[in-house]
C-alpha atoms as a PDB file:
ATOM      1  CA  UNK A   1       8.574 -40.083   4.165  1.00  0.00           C
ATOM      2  CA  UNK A   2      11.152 -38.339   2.445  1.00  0.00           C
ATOM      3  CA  UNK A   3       8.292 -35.406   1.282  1.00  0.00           C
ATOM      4  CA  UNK A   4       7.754 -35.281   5.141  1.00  0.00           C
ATOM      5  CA  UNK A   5      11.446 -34.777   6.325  1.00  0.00           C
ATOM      6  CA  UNK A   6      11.848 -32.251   3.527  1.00  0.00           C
ATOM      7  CA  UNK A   7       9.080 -30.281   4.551  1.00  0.00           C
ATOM      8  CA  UNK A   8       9.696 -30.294   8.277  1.00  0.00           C
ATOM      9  CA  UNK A   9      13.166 -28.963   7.418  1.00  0.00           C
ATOM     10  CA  UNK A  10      11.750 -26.349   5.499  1.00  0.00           C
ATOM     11  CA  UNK A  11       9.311 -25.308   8.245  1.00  0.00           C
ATOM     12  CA  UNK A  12      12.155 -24.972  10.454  1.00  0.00           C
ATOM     13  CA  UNK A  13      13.848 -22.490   8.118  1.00  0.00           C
ATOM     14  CA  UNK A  14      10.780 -20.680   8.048  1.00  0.00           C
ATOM     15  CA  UNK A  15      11.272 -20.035  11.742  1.00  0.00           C
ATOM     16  CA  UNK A  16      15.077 -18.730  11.023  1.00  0.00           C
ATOM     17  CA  UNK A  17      13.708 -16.172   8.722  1.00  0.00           C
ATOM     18  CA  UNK A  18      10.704 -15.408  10.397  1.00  0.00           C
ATOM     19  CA  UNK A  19      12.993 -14.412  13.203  1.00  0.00           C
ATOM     20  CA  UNK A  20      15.291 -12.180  11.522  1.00  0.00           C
ATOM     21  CA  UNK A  21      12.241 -10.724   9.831  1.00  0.00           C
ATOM     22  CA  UNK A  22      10.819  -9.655  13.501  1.00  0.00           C
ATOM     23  CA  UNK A  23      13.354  -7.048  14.070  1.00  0.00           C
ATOM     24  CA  UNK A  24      11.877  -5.521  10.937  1.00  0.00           C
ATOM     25  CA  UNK A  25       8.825  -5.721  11.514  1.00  0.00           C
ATOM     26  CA  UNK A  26       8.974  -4.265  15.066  1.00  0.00           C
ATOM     27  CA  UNK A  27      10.619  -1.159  13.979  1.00  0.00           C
ATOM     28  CA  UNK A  28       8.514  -0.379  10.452  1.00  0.00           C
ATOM     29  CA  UNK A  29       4.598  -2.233  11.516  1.00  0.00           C
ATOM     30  CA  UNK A  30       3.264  -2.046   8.117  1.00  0.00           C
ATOM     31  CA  UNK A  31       5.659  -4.435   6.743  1.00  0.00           C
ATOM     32  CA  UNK A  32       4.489  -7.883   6.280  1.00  0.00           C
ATOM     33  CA  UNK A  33       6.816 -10.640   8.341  1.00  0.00           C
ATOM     34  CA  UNK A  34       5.875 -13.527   5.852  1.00  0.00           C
ATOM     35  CA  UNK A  35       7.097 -11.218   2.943  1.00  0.00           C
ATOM     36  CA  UNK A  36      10.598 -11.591   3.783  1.00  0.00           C
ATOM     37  CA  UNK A  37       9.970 -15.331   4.297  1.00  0.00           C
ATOM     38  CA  UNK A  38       8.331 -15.307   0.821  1.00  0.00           C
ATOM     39  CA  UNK A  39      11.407 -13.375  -0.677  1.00  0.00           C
ATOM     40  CA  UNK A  40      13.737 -15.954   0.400  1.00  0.00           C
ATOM     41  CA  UNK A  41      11.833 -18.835  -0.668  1.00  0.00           C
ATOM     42  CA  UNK A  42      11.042 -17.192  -4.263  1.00  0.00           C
ATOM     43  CA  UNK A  43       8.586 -18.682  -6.138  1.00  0.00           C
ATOM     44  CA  UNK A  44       8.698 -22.128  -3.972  1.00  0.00           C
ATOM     45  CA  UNK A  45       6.555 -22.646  -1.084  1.00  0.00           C
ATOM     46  CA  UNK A  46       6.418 -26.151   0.498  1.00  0.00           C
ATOM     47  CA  UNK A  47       2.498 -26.751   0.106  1.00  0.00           C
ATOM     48  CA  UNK A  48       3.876 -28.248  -3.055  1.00  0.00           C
ATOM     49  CA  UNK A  49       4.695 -31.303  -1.195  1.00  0.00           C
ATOM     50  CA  UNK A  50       0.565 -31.596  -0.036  1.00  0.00           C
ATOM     51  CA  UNK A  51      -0.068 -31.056  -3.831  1.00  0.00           C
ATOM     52  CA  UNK A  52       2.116 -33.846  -5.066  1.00  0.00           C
ATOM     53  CA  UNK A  53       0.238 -35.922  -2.040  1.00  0.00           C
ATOM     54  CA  UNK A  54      -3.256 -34.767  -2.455  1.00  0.00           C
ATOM     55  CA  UNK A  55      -2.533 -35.953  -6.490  1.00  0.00           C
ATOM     56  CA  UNK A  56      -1.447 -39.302  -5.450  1.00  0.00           C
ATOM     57  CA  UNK A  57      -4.251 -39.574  -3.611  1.00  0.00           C
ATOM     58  CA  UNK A  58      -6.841 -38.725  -5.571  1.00  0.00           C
ATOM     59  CA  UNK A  59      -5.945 -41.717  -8.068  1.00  0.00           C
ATOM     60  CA  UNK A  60      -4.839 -44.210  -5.518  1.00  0.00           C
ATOM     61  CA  UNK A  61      -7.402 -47.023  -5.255  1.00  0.00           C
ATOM     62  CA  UNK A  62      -8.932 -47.064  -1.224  1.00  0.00           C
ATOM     63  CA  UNK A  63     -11.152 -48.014   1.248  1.00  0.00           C
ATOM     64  CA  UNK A  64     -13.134 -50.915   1.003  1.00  0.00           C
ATOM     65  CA  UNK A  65     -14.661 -49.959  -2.380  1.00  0.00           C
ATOM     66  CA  UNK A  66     -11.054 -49.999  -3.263  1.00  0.00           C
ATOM     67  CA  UNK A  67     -11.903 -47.218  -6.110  1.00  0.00           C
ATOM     68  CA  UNK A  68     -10.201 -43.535  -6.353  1.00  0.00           C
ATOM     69  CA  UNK A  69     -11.214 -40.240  -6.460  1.00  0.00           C
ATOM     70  CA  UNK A  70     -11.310 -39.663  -9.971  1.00  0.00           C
ATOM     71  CA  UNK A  71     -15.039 -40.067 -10.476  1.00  0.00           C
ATOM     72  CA  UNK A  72     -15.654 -37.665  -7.849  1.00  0.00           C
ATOM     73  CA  UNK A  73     -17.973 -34.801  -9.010  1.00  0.00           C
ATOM     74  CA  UNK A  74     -16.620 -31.575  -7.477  1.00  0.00           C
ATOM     75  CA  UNK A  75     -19.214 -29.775  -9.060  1.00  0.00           C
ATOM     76  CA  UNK A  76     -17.436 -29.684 -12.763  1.00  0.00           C
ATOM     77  CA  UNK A  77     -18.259 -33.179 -13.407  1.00  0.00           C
ATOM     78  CA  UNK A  78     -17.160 -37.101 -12.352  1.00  0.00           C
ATOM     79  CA  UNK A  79     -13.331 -36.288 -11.812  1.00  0.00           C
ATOM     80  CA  UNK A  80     -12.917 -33.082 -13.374  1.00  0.00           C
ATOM     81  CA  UNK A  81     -10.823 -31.281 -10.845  1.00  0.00           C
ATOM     82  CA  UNK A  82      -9.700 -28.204 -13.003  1.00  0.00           C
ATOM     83  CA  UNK A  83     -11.118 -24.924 -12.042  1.00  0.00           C
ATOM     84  CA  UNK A  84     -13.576 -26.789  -9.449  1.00  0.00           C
ATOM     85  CA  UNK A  85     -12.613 -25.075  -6.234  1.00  0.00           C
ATOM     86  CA  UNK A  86     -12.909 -21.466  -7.858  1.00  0.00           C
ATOM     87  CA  UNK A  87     -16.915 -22.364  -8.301  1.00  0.00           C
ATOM     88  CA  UNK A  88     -17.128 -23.940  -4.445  1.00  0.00           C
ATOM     89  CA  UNK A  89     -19.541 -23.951  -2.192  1.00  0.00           C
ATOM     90  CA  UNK A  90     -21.958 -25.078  -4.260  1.00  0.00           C
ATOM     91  CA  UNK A  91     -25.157 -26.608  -4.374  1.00  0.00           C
ATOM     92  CA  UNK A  92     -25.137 -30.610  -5.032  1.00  0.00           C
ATOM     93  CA  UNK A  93     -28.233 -32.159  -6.137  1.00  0.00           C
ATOM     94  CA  UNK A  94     -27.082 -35.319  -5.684  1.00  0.00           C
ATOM     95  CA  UNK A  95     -26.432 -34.982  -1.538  1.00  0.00           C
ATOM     96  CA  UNK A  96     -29.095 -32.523  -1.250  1.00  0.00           C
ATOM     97  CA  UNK A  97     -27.100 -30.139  -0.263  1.00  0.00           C
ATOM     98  CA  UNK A  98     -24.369 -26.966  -0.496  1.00  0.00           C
ATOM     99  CA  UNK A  99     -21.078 -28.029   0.297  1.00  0.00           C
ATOM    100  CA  UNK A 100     -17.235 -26.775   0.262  1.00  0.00           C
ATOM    101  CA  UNK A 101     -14.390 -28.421  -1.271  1.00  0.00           C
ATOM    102  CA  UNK A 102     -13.702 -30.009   2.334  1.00  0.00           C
ATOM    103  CA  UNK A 103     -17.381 -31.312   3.030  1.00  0.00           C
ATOM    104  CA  UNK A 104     -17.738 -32.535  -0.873  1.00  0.00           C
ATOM    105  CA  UNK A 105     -14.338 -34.869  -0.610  1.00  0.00           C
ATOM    106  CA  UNK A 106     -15.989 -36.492   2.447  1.00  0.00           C
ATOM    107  CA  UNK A 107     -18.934 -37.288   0.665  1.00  0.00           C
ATOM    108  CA  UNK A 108     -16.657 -38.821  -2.016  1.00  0.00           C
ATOM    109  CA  UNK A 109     -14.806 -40.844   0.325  1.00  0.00           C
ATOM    110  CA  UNK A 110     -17.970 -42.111   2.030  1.00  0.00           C
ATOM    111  CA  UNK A 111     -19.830 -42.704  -0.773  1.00  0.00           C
ATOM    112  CA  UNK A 112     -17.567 -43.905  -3.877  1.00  0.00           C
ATOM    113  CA  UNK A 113     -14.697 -45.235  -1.340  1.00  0.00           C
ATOM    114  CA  UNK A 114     -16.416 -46.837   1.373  1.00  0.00           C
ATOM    115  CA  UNK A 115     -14.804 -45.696   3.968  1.00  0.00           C
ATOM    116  CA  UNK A 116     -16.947 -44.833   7.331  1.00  0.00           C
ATOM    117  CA  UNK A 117     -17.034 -41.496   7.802  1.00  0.00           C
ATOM    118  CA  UNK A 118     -15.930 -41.974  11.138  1.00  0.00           C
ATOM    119  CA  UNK A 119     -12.824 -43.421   9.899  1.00  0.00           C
ATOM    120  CA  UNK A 120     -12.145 -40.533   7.089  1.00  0.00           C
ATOM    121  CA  UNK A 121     -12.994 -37.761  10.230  1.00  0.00           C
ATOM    122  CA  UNK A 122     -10.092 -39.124  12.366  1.00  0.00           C
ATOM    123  CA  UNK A 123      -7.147 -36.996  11.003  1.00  0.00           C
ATOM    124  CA  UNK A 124      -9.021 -33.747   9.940  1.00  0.00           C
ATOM    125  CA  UNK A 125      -5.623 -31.845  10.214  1.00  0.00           C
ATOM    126  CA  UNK A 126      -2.430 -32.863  10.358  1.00  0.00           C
ATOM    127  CA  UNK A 127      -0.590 -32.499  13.881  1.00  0.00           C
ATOM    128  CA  UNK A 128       3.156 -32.664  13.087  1.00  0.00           C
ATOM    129  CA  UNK A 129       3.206 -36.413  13.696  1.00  0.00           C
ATOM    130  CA  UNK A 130       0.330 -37.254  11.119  1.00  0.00           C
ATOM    131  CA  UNK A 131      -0.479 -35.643   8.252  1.00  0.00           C
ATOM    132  CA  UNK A 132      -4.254 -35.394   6.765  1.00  0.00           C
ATOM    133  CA  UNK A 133      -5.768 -36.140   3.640  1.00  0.00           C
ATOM    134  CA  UNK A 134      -8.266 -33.577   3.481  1.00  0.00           C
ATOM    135  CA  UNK A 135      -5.080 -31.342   3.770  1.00  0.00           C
ATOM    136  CA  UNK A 136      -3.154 -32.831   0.958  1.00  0.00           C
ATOM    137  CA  UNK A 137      -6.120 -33.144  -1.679  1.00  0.00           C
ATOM    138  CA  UNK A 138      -7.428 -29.307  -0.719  1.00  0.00           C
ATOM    139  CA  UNK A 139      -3.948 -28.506  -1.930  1.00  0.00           C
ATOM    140  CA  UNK A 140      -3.775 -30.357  -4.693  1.00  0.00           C
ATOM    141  CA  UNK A 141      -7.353 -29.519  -5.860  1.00  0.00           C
ATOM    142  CA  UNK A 142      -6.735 -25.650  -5.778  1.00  0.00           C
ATOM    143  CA  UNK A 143      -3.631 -25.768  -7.062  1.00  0.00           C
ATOM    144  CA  UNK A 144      -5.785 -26.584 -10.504  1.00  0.00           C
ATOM    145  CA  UNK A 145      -7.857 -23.584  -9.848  1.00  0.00           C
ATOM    146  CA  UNK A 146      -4.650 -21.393  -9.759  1.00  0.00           C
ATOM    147  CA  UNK A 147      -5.350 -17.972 -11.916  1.00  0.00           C
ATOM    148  CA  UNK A 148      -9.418 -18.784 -11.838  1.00  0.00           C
ATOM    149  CA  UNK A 149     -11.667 -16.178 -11.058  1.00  0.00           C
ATOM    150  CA  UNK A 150     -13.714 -17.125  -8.208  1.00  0.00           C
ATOM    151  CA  UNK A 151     -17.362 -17.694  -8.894  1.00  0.00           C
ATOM    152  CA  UNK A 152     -19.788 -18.340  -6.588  1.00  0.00           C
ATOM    153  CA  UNK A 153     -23.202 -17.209  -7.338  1.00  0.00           C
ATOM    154  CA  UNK A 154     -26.427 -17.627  -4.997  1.00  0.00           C
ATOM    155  CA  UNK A 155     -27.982 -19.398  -8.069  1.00  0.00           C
ATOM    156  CA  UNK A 156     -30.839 -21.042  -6.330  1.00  0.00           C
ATOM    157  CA  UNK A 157     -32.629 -21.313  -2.756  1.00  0.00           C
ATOM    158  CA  UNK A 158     -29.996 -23.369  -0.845  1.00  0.00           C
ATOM    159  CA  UNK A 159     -27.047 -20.706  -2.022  1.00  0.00           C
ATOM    160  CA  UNK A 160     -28.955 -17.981  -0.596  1.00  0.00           C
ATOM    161  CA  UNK A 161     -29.487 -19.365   2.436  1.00  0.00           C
ATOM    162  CA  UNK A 162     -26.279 -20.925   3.244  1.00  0.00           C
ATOM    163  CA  UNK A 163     -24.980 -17.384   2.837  1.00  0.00           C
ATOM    164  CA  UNK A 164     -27.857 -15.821   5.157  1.00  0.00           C
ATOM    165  CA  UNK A 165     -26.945 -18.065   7.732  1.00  0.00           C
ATOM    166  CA  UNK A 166     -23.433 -17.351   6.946  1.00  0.00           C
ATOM    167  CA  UNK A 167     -24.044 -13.583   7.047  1.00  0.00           C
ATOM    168  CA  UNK A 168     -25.810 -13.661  10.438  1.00  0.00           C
ATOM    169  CA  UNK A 169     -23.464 -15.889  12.028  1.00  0.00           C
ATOM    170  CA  UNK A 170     -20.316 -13.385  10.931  1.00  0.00           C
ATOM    171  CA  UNK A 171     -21.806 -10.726  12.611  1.00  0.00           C
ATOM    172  CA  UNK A 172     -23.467 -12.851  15.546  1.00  0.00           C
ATOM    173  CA  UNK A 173     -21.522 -11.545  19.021  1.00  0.00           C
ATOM    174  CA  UNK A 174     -21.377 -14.385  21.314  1.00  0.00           C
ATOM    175  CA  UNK A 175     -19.152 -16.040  24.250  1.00  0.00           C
ATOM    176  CA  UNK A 176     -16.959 -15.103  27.081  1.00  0.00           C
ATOM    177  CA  UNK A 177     -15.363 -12.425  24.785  1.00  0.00           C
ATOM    178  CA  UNK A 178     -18.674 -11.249  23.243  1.00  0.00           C
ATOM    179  CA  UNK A 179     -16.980 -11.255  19.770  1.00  0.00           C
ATOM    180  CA  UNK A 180     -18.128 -11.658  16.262  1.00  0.00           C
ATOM    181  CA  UNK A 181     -15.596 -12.544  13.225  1.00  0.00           C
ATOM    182  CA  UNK A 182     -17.182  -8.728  12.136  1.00  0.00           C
ATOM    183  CA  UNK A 183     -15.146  -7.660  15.655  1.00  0.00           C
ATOM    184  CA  UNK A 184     -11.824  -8.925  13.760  1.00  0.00           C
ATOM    185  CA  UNK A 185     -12.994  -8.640  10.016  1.00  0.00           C
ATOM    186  CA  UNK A 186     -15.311  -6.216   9.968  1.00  0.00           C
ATOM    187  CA  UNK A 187     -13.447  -2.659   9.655  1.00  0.00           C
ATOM    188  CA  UNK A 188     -10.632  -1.829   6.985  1.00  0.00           C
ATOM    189  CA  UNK A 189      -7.659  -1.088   8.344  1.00  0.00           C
ATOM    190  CA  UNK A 190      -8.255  -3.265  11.207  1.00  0.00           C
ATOM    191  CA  UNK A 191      -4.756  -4.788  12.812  1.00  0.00           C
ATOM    192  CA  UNK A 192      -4.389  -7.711  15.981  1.00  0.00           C
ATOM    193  CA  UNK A 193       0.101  -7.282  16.901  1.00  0.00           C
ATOM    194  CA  UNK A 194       1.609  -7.384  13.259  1.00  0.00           C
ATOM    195  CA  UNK A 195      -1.266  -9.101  11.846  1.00  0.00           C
ATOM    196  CA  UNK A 196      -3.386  -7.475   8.929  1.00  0.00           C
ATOM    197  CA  UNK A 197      -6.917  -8.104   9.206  1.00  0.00           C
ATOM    198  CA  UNK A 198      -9.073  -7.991   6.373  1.00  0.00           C
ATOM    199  CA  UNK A 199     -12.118  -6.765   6.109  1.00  0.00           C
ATOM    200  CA  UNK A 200     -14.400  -9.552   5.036  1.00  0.00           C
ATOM    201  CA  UNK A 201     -17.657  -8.053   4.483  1.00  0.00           C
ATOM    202  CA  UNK A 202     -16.513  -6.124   1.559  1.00  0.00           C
ATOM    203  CA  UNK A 203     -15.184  -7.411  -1.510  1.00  0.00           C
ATOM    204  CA  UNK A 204     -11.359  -6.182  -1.862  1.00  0.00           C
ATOM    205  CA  UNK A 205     -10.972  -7.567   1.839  1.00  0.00           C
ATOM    206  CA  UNK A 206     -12.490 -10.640   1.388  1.00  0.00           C
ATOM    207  CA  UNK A 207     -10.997 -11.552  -2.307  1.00  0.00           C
ATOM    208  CA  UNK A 208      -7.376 -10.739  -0.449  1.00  0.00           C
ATOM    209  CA  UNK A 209      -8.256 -13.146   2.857  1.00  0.00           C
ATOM    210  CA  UNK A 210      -9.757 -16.063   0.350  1.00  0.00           C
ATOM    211  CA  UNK A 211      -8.032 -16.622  -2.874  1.00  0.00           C
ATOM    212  CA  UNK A 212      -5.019 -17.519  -0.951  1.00  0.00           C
ATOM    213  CA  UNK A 213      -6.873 -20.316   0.790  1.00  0.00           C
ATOM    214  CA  UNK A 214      -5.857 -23.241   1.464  1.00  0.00           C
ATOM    215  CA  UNK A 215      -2.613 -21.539   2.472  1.00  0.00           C
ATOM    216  CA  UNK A 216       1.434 -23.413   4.077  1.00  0.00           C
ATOM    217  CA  UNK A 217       1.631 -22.139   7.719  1.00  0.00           C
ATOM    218  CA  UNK A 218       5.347 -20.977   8.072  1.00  0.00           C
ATOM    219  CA  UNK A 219       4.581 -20.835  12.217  1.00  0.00           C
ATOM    220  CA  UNK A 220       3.080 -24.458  11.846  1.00  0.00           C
ATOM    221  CA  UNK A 221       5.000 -26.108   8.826  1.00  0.00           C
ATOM    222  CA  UNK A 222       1.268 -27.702   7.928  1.00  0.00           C
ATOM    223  CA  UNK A 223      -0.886 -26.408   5.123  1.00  0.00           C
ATOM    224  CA  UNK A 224      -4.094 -25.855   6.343  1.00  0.00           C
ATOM    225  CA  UNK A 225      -7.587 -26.009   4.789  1.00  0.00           C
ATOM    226  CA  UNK A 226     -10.650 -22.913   5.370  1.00  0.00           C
ATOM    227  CA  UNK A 227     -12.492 -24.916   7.467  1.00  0.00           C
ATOM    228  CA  UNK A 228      -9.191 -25.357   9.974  1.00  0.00           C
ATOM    229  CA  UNK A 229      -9.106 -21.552   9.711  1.00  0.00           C
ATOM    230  CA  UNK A 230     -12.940 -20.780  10.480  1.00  0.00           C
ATOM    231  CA  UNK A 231     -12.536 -23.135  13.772  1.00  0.00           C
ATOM    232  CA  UNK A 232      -9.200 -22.262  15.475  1.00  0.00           C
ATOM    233  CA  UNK A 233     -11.487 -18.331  14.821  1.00  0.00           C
ATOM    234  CA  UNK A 234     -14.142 -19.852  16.796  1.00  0.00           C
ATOM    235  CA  UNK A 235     -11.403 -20.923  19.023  1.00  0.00           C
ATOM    236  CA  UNK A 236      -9.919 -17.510  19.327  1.00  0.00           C
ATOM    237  CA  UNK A 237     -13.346 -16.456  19.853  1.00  0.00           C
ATOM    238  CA  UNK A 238     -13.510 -18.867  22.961  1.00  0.00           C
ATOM    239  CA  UNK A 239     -17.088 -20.475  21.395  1.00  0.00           C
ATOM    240  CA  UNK A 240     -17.651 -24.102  21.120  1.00  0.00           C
ATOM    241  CA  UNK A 241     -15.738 -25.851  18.449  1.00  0.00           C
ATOM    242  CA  UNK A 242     -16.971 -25.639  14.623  1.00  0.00           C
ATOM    243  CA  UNK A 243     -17.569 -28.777  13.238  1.00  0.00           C
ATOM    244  CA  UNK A 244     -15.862 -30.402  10.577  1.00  0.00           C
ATOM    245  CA  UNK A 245     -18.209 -30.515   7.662  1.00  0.00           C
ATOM    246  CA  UNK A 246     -21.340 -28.818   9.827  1.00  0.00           C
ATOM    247  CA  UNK A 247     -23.754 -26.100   8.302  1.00  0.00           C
ATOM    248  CA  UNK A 248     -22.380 -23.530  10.373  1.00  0.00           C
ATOM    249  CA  UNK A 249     -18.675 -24.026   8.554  1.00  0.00           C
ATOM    250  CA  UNK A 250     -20.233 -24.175   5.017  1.00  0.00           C
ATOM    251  CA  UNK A 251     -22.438 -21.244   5.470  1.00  0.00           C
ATOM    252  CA  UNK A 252     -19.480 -18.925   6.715  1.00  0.00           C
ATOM    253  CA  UNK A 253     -17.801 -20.018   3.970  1.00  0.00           C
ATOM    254  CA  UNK A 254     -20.077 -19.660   1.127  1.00  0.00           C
ATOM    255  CA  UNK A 255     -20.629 -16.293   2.972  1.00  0.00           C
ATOM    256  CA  UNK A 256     -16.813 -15.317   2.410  1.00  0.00           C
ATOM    257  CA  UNK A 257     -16.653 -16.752  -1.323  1.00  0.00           C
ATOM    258  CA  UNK A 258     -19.526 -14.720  -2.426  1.00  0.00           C
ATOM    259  CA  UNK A 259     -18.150 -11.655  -1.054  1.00  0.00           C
ATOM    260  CA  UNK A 260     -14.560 -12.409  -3.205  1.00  0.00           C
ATOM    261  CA  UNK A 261     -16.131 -13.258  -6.317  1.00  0.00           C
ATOM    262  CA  UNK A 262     -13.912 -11.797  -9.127  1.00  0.00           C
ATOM    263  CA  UNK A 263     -11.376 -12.748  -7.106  1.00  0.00           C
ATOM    264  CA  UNK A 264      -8.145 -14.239  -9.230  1.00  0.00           C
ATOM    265  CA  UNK A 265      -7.401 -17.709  -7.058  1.00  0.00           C
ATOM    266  CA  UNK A 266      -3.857 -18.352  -5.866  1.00  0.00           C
ATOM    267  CA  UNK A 267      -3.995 -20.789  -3.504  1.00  0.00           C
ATOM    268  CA  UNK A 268      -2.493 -22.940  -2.128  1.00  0.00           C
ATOM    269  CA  UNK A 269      -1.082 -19.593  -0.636  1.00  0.00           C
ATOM    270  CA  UNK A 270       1.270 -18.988   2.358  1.00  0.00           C
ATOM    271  CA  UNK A 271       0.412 -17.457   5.634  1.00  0.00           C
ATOM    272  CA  UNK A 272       2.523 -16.825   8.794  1.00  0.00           C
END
């Protein structure tokens, strides 16, 4: 509770200075509004509060296994969590499947915890009022890939066609809007108001849009995972919602790692 309080008033201090920043930012564009957040706040951003969370609960006993997270493989071995997210998606022989960091804690909560995956789906991202857990332990589980180089190599069938799929779907136009991600992330030098916009499908754009991920929202106080970024897109996109966990979310995202291999990871980051 108090974790909460603390970082709601710190969110709303993010709004001060995001306001006085605006001024700035209206009269030079190529300035970055979050920058001046990120100068006031030094070397503290509140996604430490998810970390400290996500820790907790990756050794707290639950579900009706009543067993933690610790023997969870992330890819690195039963409850190695060190450098894991810099080498997701990955392929895991054991589901049959490639998976991101998001996808491969669900498995671990269904399968070593017990808990229906109904159950673990309910609170996907926090809303202000709740928080999530897949929130908390993305934070916590990149924070120990901090100052890894990202690498994700299409080292067998399933990798290479996760990022196929991926590919095609990036630059797959579609809806009322007839736009692809390529329409937003597609071009260098791209911009949407006083928004930067990476360009994905090369390496320097997508290594600066990833390593950052999961990333504290200053306009939302929440820290938010990849796959909440990849389906508020599809929402911007007006296309059906992206599934939590679906093929379609882990192929756009093992699409994006490849491309930022080499990548140094410093996530959790912070984004406007």
């Amino acid at each position: 509770m108090i974790a909460r309080h603390r970082t709601r008033a710190i969110a709303g201090l993010a709004f001060a200075a995001l306001t006085a920043a605006s001024s700035i930012v209206l009269a030079q564009p190529e300035d970055d509004p979050v920058a001046e957040y990120r100068a006031m706040m030094g070397d503290d951003n509140p996604a430490e509060f998810w970390v400290m969370r996500g820790e907790a609960l990756w050794s707290e006993p639950r579900g009706p296994a009543s067993v933690s997270l610790e023997q969870c493989d992330l890819g690195m071995g039963p409850g190695v969590v060190k450098g894991a997210y810099a080498h997701l998606p990955r392929y895991f022989a054991d589901a049959g499947q490639v998976m991101d960091l998001e996808t491969r804690l669900l498995h671990c909560m269904v399968t070593l915890q017990g808990i229906p995956r109904k159950e673990a789906l309910k609170q996907r991202f926090g809303d202000g009022a709740r928080e999530s857990d897949f929130e908390a332990l993305a934070a916590f589980v990149a924070e120990e890939s901090r100052g890894q180089v990202l690498d994700v190599p299409l080292d067998n069938p399933a990798m290479e066609k996760a990022y196929a799929l991926g590919k095609e779907m990036f630059f797959y136009r579609a809806g009322t809007h007839d736009f692809s991600c390529a329409t937003c992330h597609g071009q260098t030098g791209m911009r949407i108001r006083l928004q930067q916009l990476p360009n994905i499908s090369e390496a320097e754009g997508a290594r600066a849009a990833y390593s950052g991920w999961p990333a504290y929202r200053v306009s939302q106080g929440e820290v938010r995972t990849m796959q909440w970024r990849l389906q508020d897109c599809f929402r911007q996109q007006r296309l059906p919602q992206l599934d939590f966990g679906s093929q379609a979310s882990i192929a756009l995202t093992t699409y994006i790692a490849h491309n930022a291999n080499g990548a140094v990871m410093d996530a959790p980051g912070m984004k406007r």
